[in-house]
Protein backbone atom coordinates (compact mmCIF):
# COMPACT_ATOMS: atom_id res chain seq x y z
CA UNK A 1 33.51 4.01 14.58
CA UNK A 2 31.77 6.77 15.91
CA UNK A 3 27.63 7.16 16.75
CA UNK A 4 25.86 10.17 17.63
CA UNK A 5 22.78 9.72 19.29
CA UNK A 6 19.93 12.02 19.24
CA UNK A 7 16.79 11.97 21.34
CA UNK A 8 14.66 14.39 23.43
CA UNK A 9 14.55 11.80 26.71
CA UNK A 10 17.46 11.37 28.56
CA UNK A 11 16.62 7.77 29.60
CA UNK A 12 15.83 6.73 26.07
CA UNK A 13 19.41 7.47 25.30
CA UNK A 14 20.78 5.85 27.71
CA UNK A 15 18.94 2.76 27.09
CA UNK A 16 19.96 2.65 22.88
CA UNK A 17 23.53 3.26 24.69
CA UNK A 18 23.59 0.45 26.98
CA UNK A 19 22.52 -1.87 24.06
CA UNK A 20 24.97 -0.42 21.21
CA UNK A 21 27.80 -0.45 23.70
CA UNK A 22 27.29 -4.11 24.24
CA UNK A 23 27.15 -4.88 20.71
CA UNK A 24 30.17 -2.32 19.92
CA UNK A 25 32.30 -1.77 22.63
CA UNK A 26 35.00 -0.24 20.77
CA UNK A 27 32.87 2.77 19.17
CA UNK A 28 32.62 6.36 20.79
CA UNK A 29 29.56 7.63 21.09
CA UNK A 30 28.62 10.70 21.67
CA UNK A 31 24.68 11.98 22.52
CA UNK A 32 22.34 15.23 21.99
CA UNK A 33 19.07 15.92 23.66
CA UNK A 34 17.57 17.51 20.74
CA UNK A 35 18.02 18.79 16.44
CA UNK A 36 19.86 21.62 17.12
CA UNK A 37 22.37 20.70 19.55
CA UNK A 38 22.77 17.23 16.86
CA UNK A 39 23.32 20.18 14.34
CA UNK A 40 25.87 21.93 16.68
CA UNK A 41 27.75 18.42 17.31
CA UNK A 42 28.27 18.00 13.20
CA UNK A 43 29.70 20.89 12.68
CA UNK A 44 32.80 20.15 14.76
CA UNK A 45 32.09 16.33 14.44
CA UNK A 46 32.30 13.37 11.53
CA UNK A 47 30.14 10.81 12.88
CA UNK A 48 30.03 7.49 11.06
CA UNK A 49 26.00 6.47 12.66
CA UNK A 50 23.38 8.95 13.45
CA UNK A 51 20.43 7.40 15.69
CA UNK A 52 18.17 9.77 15.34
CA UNK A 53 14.57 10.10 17.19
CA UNK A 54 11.68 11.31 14.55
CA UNK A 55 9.45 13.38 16.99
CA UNK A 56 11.93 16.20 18.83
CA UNK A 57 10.59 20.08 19.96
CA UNK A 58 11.67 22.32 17.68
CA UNK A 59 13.56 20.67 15.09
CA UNK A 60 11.92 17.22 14.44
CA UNK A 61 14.38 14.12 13.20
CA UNK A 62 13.09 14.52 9.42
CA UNK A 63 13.98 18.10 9.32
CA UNK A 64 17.64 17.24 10.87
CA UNK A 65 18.15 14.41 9.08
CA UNK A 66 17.39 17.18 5.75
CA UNK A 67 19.77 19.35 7.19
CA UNK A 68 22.33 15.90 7.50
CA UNK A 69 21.70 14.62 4.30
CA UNK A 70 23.44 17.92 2.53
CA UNK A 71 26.86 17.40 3.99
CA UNK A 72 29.11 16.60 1.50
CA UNK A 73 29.51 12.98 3.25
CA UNK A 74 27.02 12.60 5.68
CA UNK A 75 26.09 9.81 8.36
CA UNK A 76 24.19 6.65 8.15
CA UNK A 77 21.22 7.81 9.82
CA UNK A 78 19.14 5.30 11.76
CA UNK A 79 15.16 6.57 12.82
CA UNK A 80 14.85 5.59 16.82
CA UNK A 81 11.42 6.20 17.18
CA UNK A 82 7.93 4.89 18.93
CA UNK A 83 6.13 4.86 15.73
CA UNK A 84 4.51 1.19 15.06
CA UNK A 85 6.78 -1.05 12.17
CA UNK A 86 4.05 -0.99 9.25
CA UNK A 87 4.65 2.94 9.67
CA UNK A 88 8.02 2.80 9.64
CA UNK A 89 8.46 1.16 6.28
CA UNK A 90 8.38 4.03 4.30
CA UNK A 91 11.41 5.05 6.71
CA UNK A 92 13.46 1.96 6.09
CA UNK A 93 13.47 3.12 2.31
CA UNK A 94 15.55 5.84 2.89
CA UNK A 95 17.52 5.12 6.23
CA UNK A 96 19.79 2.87 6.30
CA UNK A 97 17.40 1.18 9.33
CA UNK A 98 14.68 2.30 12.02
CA UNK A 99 14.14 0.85 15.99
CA UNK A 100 11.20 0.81 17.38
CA UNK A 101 10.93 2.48 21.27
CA UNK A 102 11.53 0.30 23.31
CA UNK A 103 14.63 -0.75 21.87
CA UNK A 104 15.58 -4.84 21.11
CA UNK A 105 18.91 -5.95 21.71
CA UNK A 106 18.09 -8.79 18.57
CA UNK A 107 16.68 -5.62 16.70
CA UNK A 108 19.72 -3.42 17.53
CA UNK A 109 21.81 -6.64 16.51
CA UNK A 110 20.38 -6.53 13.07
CA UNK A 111 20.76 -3.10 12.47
CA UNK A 112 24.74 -2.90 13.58
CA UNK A 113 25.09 -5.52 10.94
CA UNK A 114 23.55 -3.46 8.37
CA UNK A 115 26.09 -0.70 9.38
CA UNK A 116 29.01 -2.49 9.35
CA UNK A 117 28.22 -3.85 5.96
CA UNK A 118 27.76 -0.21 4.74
CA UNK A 119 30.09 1.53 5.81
CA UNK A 120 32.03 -0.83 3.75
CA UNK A 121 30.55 0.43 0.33
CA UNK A 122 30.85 3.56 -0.78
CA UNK A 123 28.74 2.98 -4.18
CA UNK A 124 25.75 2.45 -1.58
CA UNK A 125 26.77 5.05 0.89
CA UNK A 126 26.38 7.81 -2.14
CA UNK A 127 22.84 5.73 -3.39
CA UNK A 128 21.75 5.97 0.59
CA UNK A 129 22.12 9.66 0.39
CA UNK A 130 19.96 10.47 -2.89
CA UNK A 131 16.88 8.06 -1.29
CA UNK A 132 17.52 9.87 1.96
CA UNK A 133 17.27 13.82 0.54
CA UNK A 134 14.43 12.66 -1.87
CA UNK A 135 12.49 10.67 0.80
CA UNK A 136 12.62 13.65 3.54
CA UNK A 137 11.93 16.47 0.59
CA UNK A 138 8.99 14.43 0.08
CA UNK A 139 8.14 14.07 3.05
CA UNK A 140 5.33 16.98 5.05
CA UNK A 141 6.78 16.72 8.08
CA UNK A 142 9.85 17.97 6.70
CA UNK A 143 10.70 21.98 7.17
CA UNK A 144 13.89 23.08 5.67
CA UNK A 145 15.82 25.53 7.98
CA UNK A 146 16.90 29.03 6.71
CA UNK A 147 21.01 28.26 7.02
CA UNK A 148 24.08 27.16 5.54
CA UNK A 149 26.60 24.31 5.92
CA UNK A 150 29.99 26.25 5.37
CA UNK A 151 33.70 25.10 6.28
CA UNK A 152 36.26 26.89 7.99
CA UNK A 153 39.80 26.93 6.73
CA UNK A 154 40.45 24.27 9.49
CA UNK A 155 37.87 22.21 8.27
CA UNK A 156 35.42 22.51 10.92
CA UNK A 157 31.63 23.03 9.45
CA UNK A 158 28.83 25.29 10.56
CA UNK A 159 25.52 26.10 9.97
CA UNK A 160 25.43 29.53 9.55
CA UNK A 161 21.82 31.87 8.37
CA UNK A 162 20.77 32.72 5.43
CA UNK A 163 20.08 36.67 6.51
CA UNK A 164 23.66 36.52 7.48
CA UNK A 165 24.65 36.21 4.07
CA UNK A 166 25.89 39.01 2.00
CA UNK A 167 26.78 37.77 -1.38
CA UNK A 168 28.17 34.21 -2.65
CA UNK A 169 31.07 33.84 -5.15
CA UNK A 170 32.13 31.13 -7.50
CA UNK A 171 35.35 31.34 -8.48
CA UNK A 172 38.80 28.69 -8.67
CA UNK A 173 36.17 26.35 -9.00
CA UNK A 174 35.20 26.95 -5.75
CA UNK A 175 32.25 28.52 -4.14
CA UNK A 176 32.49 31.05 -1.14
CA UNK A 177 30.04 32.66 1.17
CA UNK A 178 30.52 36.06 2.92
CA UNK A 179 28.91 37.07 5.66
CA UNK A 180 28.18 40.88 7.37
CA UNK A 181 30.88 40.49 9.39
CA UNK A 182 33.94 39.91 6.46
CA UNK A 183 34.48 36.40 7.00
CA UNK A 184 34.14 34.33 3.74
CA UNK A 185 33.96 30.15 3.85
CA UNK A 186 33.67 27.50 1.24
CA UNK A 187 30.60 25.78 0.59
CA UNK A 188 30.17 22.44 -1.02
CA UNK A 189 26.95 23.39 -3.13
CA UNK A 190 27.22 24.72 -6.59
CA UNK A 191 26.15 28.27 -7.32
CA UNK A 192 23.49 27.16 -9.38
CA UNK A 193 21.92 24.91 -6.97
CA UNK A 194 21.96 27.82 -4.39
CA UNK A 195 20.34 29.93 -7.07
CA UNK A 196 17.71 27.60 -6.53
CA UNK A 197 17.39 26.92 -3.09
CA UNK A 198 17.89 31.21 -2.03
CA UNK A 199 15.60 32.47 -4.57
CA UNK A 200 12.79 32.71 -1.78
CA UNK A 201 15.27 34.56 -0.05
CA UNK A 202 15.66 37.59 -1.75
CA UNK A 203 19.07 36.50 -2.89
CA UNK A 204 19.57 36.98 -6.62
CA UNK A 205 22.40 36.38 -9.30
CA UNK A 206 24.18 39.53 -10.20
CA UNK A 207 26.46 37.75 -12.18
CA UNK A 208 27.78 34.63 -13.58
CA UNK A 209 30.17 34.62 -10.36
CA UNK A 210 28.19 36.23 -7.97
CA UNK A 211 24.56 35.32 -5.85
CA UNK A 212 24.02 38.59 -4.08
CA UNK A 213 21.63 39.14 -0.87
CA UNK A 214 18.93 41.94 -1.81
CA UNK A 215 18.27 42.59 1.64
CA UNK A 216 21.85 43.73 2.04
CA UNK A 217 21.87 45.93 -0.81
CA UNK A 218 22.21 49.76 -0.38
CA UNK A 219 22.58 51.11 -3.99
CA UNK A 220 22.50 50.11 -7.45
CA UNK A 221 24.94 51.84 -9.74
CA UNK A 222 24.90 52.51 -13.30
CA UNK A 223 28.40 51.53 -14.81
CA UNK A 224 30.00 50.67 -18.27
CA UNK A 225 28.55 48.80 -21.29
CA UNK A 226 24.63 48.71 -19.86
CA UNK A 227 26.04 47.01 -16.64
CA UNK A 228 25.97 47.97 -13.03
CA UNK A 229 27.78 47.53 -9.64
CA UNK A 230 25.85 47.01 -6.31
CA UNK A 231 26.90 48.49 -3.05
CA UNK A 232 26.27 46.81 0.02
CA UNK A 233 25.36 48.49 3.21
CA UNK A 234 28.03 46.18 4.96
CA UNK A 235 31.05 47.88 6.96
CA UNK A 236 33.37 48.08 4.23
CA UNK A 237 30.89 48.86 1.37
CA UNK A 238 31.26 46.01 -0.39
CA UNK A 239 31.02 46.53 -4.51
CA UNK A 240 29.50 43.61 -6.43
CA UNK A 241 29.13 43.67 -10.59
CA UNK A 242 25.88 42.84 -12.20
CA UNK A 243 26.30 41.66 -15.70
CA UNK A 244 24.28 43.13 -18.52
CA UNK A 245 22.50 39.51 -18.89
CA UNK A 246 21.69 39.87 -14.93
CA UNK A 247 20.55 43.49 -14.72
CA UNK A 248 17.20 43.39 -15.71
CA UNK A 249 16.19 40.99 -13.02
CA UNK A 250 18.40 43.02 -10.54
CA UNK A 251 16.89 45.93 -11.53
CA UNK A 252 13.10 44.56 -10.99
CA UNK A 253 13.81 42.65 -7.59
CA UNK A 254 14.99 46.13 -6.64
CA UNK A 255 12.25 48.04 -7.79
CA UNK A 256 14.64 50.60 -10.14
């Protein structure tokens, strides 16, 4: 069993340590001082338990936990926080537990028992993750980041950002993302659901296989049958079709 855990203070984490490594001495546990360097840890890391404190610089626990909850099997995430228990409720809805600051061995005890027993079922492991992404999208103190979980052909993940991005591909049933400088990794999302979530991005579908970033786009060219091709102002002048369905929205995003 592995736990990551993720708080600003230094002695705060070394206290939650103490405790967890009395009550599970044969887990490895590993610690971050703050979102992004959690962020950094995942994307070489498959932590089972992510103790997680809510109020962080920079990227607070609710927007990391977002960022959490879209890998294609994420954590258990546990809040570690100060805020008072009545507050916390709405937490405990979507988290597979909270701790209050400063941290209860009987308290801890309770919530190791909860993750043992769900670690052990994957029907509520996959439930935990759908109340997790809708509580935090609900949630106002939640601010999406502008990146990308990909995978590398080794398996390791990364966050990588969105303005990076020069088109996304569907195709072997799989969906691909290449960046400006000509390396492409899978993604677990679906192209629709990045349709979606890059619109507000000036990314736009070109085609049924293709998301394309308008920001990267250098020319629009009139080709066969009322379609057109896009060239990219990348290195290698990368060529992307637009569909006859898709061209009329190309052709407005780019004002042609």
């Amino acid at each position: 069993m592995i736990f990551l855990l993720v708080d600003d203070e230094f002695p705060t984490r070394q206290e939650l340590r103490f405790v967890l490594e009395q009550l599970i001495p044969e887990a490895t546990y590993y610690e971050a001082s703050n979102g992004e360097e959690c962020l950094n840890i995942l994307s070489k890391l498959q932590p089972d338990v992510v103790f997680l404190d809510i109020n962080m610089p920079k990227i607070n626990g609710l927007t990391t936990a977002a960022t959490i909850s879209e890998l294609p099997d994420p954590p258990l995430i546990v809040f570690a926080t100060a805020y008072d228990e009545h507050a916390l409720k709405a937490f405990e809805l979507a988290a597979i537990d909270y701790v209050v600051k400063p941290f209860s061995k009987r308290r801890l005890t309770k919530t190791v028992e909860k993750v043992r027993q769900r670690l052990g079922e994957i029907k509520t492991l996959a439930h935990q993750k759908t109340l997790i992404q809708q509580f935090l999208a609900d949630s106002p103190q939640t601010i999406t980041i502008d990146k990308l979980w990909v995978e590398s052909e080794n398996g390791n993940r990364q966050l990588i950002p969105f303005e990076d991005i020069l088109f996304i591909e569907a195709r072997d049933k799989r969906v691909y993302a290449t960046t400006r400088d000509g390396s492409t990794r899978q993604t677990r999302y679906t192209l629709k659901n990045l349709e979606e979530r890059l619109a507000s991005h000036q990314f736009c579908r070109s085609h049924k296989g293709f998301l394309v970033n308008l920001n990267a786009v250098a020319e629009l060219i009139p080709w066969f049958s009322g379609g057109y091709q896009l060239r990219l102002n990348d290195t290698a002048e990368t060529i992307i079709p637009v569909s006859r369905r898709h061209a009329p929205t190309i052709k407005i995003k780019l004002g042609y």
